[in-house]
N, C-alpha and C. Protein backbone atom coordinates (compact mmCIF):
# COMPACT_ATOMS: atom_id res chain seq x y z
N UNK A 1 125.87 111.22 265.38
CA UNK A 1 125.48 111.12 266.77
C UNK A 1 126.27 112.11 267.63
N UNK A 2 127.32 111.99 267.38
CA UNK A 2 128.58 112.96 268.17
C UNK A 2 127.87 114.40 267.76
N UNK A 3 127.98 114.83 266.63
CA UNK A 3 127.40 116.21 266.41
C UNK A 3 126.05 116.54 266.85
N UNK A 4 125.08 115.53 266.95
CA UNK A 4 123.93 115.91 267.79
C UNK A 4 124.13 116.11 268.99
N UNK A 5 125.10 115.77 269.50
CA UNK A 5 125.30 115.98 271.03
C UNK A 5 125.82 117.44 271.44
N UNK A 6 126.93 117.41 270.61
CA UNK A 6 127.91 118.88 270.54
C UNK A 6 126.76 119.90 270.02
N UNK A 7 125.64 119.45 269.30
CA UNK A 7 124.70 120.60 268.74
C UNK A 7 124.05 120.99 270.38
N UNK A 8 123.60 120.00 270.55
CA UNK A 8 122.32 120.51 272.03
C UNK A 8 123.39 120.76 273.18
N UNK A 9 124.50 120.81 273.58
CA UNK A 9 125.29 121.41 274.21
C UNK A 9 126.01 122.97 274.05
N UNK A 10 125.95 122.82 272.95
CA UNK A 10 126.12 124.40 272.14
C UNK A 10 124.71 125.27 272.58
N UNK A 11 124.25 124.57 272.25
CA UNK A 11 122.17 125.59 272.26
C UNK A 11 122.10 125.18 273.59
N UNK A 12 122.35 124.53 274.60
CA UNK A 12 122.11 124.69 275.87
C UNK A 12 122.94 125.89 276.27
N UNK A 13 124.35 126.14 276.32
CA UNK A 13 125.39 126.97 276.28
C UNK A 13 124.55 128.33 276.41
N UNK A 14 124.17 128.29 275.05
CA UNK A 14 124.05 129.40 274.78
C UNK A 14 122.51 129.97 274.88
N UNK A 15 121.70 129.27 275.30
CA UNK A 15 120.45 129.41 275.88
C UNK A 15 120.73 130.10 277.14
N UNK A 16 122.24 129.86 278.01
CA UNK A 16 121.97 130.26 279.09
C UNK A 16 122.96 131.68 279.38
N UNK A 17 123.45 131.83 277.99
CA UNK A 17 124.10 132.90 278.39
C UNK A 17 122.91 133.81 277.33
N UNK A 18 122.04 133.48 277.08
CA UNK A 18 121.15 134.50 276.12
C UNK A 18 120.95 135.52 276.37
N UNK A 19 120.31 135.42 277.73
CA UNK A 19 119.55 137.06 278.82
C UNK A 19 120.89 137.77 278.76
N UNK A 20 121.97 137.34 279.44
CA UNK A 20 122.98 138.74 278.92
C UNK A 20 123.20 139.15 277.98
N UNK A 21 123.20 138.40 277.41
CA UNK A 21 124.20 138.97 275.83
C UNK A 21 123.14 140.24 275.31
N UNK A 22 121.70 139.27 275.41
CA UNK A 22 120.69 140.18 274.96
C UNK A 22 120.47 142.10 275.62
N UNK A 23 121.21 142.00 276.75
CA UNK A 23 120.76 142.89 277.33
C UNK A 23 122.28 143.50 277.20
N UNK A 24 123.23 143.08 277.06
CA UNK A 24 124.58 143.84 276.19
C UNK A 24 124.37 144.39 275.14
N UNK A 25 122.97 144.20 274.16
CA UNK A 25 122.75 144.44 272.93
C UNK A 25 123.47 144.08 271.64
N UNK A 26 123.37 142.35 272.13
CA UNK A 26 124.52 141.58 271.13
C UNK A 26 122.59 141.43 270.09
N UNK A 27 122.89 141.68 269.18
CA UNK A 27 121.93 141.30 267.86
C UNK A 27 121.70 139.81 267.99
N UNK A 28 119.77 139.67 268.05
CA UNK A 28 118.98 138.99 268.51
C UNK A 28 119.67 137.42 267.28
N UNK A 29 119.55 138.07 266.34
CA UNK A 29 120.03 137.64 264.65
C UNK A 29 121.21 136.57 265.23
N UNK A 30 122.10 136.89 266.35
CA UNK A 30 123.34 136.20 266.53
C UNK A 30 123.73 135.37 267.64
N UNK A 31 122.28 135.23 267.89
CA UNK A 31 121.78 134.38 269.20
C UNK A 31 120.98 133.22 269.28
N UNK A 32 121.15 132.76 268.01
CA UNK A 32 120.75 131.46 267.78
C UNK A 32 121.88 130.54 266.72
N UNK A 33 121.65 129.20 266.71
CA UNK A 33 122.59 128.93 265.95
C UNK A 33 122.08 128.27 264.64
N UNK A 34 123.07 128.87 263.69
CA UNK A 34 122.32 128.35 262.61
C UNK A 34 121.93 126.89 261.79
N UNK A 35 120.79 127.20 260.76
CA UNK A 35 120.24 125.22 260.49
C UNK A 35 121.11 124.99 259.62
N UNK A 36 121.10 123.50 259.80
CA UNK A 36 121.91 122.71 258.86
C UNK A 36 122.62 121.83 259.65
N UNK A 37 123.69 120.81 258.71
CA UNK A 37 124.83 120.34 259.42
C UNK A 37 125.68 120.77 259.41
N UNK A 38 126.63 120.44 260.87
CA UNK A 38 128.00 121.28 260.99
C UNK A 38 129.00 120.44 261.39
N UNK A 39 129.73 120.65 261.01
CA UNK A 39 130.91 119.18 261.21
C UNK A 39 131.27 119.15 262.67
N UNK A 40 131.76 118.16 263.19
CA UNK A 40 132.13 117.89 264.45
C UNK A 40 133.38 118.86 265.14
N UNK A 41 133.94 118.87 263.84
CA UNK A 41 135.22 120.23 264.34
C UNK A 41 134.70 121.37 264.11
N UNK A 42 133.66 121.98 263.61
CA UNK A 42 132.79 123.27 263.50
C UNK A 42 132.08 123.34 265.09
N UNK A 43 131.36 122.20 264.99
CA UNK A 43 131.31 122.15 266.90
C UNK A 43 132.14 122.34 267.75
N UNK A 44 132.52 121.67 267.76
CA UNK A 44 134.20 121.96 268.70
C UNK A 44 134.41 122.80 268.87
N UNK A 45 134.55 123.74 267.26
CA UNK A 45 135.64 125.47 267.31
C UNK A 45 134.27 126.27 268.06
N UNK A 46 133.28 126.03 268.05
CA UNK A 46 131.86 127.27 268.17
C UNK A 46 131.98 126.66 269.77
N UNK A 47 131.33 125.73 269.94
CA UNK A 47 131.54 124.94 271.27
C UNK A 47 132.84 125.95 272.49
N UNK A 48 134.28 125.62 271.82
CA UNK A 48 135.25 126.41 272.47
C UNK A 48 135.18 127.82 272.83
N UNK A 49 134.49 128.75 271.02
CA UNK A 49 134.79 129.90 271.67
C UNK A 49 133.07 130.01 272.10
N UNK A 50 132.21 129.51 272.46
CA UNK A 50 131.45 130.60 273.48
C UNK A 50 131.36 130.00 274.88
N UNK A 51 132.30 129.00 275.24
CA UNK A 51 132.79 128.59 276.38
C UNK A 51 133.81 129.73 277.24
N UNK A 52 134.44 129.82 275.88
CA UNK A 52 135.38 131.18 276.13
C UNK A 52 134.84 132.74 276.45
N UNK A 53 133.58 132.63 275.91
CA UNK A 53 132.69 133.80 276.15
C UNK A 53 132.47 133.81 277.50
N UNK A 54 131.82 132.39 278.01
CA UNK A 54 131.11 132.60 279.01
C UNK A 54 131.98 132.65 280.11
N UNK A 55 133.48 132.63 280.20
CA UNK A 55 134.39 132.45 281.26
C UNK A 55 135.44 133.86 280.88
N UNK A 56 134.96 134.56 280.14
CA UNK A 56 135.59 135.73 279.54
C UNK A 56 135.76 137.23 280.76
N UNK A 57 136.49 137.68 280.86
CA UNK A 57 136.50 138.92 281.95
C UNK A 57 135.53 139.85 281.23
N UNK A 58 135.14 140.25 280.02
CA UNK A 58 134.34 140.59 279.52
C UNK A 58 133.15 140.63 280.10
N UNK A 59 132.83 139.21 280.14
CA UNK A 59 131.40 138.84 280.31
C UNK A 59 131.27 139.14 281.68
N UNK A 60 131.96 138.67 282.81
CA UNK A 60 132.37 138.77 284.29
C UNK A 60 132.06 140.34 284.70
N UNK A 61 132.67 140.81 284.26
CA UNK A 61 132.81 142.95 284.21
C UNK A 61 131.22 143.20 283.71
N UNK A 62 130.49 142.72 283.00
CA UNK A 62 129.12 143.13 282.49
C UNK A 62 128.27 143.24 283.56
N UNK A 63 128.61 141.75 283.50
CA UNK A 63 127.70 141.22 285.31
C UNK A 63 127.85 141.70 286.02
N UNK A 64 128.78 142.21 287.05
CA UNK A 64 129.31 142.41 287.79
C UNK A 64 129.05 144.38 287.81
N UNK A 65 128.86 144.73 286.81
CA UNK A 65 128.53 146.15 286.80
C UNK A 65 127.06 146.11 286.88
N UNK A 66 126.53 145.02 286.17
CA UNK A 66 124.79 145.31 285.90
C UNK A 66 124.51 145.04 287.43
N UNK A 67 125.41 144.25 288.36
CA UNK A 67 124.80 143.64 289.43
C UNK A 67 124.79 144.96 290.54
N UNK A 68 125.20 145.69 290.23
CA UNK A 68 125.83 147.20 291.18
C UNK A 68 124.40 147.58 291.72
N UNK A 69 123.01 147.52 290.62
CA UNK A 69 121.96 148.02 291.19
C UNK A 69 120.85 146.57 290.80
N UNK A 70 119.48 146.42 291.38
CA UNK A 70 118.49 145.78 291.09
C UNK A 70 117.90 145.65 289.51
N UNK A 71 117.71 144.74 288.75
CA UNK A 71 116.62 144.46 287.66
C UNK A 71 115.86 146.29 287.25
N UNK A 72 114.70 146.26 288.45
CA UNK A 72 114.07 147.60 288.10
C UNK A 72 114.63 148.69 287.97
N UNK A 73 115.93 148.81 289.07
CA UNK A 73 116.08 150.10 289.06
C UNK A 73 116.47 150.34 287.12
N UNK A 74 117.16 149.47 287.03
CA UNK A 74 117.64 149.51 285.13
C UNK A 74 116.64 150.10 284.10
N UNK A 75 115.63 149.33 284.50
CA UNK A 75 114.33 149.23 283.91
C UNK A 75 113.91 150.52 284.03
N UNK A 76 114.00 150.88 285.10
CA UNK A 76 113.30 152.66 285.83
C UNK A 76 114.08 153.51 284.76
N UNK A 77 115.48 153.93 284.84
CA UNK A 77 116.17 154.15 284.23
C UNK A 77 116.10 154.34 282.30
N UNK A 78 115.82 153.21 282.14
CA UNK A 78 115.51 153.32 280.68
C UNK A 78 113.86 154.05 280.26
N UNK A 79 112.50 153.35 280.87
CA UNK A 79 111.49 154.22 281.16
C UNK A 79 111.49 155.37 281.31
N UNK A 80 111.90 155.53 282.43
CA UNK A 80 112.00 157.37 282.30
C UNK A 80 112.81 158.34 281.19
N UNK A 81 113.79 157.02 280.56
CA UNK A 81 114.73 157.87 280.01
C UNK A 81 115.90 158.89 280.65
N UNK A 82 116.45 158.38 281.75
CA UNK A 82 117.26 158.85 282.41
C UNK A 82 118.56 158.31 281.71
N UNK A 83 119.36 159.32 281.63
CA UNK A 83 121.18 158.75 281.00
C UNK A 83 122.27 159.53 281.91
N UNK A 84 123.30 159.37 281.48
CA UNK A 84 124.64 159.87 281.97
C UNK A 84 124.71 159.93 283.26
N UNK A 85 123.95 158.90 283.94
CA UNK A 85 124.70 158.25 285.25
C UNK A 85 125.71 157.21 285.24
N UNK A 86 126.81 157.62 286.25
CA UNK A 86 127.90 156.80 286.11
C UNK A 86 127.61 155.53 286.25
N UNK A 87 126.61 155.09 287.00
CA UNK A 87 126.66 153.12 286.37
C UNK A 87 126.35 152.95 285.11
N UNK A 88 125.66 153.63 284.86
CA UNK A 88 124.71 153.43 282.95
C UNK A 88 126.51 153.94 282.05
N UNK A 89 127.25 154.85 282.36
CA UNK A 89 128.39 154.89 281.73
C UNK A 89 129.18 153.91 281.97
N UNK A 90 129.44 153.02 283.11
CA UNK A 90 130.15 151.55 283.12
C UNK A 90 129.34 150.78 282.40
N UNK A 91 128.29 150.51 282.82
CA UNK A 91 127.60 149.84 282.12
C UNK A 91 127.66 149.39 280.95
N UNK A 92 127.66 150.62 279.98
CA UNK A 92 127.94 150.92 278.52
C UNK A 92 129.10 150.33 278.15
N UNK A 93 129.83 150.93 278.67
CA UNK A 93 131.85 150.73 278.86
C UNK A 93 131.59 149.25 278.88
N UNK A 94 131.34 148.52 279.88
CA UNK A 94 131.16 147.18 279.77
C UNK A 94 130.39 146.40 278.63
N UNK A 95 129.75 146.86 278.31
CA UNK A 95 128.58 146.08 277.29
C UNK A 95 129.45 146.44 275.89
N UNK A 96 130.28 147.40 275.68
CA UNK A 96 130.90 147.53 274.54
C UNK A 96 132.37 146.26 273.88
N UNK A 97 132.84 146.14 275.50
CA UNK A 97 133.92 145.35 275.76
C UNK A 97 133.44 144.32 274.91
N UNK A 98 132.44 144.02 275.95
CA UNK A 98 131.49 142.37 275.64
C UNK A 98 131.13 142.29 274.34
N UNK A 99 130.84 143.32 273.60
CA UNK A 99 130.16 142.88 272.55
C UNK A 99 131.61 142.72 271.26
N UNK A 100 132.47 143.72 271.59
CA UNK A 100 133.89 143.59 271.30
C UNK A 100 134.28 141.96 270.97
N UNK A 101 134.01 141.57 272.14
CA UNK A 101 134.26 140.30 272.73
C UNK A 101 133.98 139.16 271.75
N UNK A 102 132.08 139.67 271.73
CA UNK A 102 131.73 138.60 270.71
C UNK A 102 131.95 138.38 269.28
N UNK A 103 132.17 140.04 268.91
CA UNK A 103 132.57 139.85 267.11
C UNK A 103 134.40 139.03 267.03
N UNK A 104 134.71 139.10 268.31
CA UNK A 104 136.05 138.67 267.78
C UNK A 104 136.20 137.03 267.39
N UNK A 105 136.29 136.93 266.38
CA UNK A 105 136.05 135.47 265.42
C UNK A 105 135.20 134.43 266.13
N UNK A 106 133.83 135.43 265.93
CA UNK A 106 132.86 134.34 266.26
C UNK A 106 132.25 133.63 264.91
N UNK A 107 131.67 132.32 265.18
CA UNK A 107 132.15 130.98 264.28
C UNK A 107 130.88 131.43 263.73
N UNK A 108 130.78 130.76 261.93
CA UNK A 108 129.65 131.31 261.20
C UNK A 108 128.75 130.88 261.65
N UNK A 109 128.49 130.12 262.45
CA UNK A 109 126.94 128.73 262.57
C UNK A 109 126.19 130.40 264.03
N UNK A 110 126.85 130.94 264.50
CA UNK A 110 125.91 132.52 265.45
C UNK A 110 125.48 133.09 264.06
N UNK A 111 125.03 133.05 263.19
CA UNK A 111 124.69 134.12 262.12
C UNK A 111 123.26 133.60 261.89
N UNK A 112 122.49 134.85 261.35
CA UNK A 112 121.29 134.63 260.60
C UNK A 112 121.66 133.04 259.61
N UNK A 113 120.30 132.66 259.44
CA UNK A 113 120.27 131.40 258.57
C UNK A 113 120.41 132.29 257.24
N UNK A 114 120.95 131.46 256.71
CA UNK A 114 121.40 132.12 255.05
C UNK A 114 120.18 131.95 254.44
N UNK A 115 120.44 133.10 253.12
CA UNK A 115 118.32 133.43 252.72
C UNK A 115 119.01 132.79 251.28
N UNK A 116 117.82 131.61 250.75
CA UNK A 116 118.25 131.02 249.34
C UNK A 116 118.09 132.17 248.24
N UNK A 117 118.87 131.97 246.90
CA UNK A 117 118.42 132.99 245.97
C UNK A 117 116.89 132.79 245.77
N UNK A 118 115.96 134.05 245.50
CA UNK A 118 114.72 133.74 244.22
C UNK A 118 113.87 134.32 245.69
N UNK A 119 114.78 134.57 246.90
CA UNK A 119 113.59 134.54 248.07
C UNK A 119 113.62 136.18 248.56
């Protein structure tokens, strides 16, 4: 019961930090959590660190740079294929931090579901 709870608090968590991460270009693969059971202290430790993510200066600095211009203008930007403007170079700078951020001992249950042998 306890771990069903800590599960849908985890996937809420992280449902809502999805749109960034995604747009940091954290791998789609590491944005869900994986099936199975996970012990209550496997919750806990995953639970802690993407709590830690989401209150991270990392994550704060992403935002906070992406917020410099509007949604479209980004969008415009990538469309046209425009680069080496200095927000798109913070930008970057930031999204590298972040993603820095996330490989640093993130818990196995963010990984692809494991593929059985014979498949």
């Amino acid at each position: 019961m306890i771990a069903a709870t800590s599960m849908e608090t985890i996937v809420k968590l992280l449902l809502e930090l999805k749109p960034t991460l995604l747009l940091a270009e954290i791998p789609v693969k590491q944005l869900s959590v994986r099936k199975g059971n996970h012990s209550t202290k496997a919750c806990g430790r995953a639970f802690d660190w993407l709590h830690d993510i989401k209150m991270s200066v990392e994550l704060k600095e992403y935002k906070s740079v992406r917020a410099l211009l509007p949604e479209a203008t980004w969008k415009h930007y990538t469309l046209f294929e425009i680069e080496g403007l200095r927000e798109q170079i913070l930008l970057e700078q930031a999204a590298q931090k972040l993603r820095a951020c996330w490989r640093k001992k993130r818990p196995a249950m963010f990984n692809s579901d494991l593929k059985k042998k014979g498949n």
